[in-house]
N, C-alpha and C. Protein backbone atom coordinates (compact mmCIF):
# COMPACT_ATOMS: atom_id res chain seq x y z
N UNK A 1 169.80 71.95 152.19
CA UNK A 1 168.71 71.76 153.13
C UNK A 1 167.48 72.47 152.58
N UNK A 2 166.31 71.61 152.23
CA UNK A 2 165.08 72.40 151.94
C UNK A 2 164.23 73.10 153.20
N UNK A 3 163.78 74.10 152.88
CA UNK A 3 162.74 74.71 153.83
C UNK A 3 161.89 73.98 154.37
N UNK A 4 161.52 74.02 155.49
CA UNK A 4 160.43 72.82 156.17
C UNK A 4 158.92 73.87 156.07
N UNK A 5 158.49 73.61 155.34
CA UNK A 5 157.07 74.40 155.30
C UNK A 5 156.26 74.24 156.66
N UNK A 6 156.51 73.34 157.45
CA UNK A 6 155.87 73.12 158.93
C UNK A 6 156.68 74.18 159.57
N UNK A 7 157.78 74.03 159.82
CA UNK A 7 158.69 74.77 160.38
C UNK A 7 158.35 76.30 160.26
N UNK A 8 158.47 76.66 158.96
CA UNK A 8 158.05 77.97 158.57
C UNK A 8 156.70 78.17 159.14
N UNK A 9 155.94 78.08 158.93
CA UNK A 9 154.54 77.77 159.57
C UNK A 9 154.48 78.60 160.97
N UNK A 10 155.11 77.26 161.68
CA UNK A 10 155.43 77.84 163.00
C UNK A 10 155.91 79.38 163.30
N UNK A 11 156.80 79.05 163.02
CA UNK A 11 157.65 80.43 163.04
C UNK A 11 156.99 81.57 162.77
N UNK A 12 156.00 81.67 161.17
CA UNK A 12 155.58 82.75 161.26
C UNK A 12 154.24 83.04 162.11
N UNK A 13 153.59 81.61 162.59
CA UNK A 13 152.60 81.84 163.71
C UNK A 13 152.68 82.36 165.13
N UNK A 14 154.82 82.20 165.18
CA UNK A 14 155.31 83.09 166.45
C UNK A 14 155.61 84.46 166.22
N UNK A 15 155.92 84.83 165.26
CA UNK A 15 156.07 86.26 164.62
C UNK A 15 154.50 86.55 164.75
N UNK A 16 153.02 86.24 163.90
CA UNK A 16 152.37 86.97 164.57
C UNK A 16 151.85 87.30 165.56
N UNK A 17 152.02 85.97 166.48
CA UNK A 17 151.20 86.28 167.87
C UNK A 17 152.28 87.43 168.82
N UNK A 18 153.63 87.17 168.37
CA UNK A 18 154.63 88.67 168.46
C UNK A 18 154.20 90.23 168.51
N UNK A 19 153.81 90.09 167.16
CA UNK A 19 153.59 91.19 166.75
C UNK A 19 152.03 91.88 167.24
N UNK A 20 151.59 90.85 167.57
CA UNK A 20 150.02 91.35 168.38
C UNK A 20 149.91 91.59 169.35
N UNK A 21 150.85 91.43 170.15
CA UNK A 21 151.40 91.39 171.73
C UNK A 21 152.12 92.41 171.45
N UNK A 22 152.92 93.32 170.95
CA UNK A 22 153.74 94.70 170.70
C UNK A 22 152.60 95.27 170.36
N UNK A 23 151.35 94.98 169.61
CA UNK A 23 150.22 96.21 169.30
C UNK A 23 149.81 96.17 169.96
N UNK A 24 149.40 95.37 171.20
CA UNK A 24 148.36 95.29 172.04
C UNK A 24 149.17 96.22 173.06
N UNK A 25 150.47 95.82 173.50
CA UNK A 25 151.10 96.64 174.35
C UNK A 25 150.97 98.35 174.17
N UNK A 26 151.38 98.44 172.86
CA UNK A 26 151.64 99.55 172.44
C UNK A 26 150.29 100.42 172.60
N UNK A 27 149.49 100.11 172.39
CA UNK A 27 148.05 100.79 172.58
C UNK A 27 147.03 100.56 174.31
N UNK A 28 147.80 99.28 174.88
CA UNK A 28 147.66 99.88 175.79
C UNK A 28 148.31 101.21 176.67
N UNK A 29 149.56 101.19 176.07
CA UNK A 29 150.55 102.58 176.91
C UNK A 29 149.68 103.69 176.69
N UNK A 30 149.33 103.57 175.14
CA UNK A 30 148.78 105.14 175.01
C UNK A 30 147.78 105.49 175.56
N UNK A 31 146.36 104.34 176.21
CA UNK A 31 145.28 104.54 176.97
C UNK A 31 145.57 104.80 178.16
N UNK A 32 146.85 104.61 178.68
CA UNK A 32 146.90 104.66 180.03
C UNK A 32 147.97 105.69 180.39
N UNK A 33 147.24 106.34 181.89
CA UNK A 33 148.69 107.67 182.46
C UNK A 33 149.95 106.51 182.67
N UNK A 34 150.83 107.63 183.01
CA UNK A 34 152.41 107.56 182.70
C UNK A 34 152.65 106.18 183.60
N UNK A 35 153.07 105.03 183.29
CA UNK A 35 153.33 103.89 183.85
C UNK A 35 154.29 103.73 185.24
N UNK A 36 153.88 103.32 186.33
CA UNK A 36 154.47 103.11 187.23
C UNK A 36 156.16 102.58 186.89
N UNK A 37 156.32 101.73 186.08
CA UNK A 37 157.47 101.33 185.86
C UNK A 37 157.32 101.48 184.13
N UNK A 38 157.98 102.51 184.04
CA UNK A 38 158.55 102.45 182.03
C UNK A 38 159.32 102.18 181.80
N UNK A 39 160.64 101.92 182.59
CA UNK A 39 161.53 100.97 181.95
C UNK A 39 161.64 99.68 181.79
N UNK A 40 160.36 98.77 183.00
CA UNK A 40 159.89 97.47 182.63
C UNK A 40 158.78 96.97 181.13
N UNK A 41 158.06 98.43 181.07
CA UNK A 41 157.62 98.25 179.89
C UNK A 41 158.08 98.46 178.68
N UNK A 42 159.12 99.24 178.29
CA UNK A 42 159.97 99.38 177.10
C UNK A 42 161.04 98.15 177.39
N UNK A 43 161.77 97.88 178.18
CA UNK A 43 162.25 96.08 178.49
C UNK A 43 161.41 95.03 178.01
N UNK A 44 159.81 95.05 178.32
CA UNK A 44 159.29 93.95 177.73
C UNK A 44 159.04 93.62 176.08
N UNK A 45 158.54 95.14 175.52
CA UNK A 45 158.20 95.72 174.32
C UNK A 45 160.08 95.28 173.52
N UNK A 46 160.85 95.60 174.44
CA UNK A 46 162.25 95.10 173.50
C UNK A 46 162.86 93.74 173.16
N UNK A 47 162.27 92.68 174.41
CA UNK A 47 162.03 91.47 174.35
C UNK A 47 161.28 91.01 172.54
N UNK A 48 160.28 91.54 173.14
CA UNK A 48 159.05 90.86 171.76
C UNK A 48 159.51 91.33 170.32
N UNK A 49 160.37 92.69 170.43
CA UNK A 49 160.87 92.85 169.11
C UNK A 49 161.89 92.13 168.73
N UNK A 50 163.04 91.75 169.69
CA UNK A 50 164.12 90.82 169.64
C UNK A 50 163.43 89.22 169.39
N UNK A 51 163.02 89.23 169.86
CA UNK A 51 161.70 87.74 169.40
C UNK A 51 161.25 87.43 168.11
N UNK A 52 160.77 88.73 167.33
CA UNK A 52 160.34 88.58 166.32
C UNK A 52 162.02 88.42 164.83
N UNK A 53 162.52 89.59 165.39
CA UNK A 53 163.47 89.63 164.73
C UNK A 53 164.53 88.02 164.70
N UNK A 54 164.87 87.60 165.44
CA UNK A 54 165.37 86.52 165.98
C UNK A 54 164.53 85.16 164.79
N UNK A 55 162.83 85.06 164.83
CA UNK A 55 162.84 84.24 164.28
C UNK A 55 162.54 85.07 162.62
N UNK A 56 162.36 86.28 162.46
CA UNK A 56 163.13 86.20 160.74
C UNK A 56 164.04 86.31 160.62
N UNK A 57 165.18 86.27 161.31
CA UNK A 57 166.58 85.87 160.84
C UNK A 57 166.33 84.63 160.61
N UNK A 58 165.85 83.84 161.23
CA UNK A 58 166.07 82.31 161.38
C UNK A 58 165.36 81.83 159.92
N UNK A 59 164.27 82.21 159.42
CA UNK A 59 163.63 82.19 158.23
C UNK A 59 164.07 82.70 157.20
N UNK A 60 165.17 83.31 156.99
CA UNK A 60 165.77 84.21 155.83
C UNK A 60 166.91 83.40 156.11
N UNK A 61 167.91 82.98 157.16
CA UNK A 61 168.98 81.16 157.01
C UNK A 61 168.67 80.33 156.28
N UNK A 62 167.12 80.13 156.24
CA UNK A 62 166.64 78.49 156.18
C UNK A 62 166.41 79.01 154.55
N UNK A 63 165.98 80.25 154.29
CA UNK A 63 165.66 80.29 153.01
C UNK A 63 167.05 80.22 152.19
N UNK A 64 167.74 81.08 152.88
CA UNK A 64 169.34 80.48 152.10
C UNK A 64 169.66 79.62 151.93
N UNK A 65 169.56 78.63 152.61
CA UNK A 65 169.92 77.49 152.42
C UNK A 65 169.57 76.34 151.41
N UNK A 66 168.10 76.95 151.54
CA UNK A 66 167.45 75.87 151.04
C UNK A 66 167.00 76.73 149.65
């Protein structure tokens, strides 16, 4: 199976908008006092890392493969 260069594409256009959404989070925590709920915000922040991770696994398959 060859790599779909569209595919890839995608993927890494979901990895960065990922990863800008964990910086954006992340720097909002630090501007702001101690969060009403921190375990909803380290829950969400663990989401987006499982997100990212999830699709480079999926991109390091496809590269095996192909």
């Amino acid at each position: 199976m060859e790599l779909d260069l569209d595919e890839s594409s995608l993927a890494i256009g979901r990895i960065e908008r990922a990863l800008s959404r964990i910086e954006k989070a992340l720097a909002d925590r630090a501007n702001r006092p101690a969060a009403a709920d921190p375990a909803a915000d380290q829950s969400a922040l663990k989401a987006e890392v499982a997100a990212v991770i999830g699709e480079l696994d999926r991109l390091i398959a496809e590269a095996d493969r192909g």
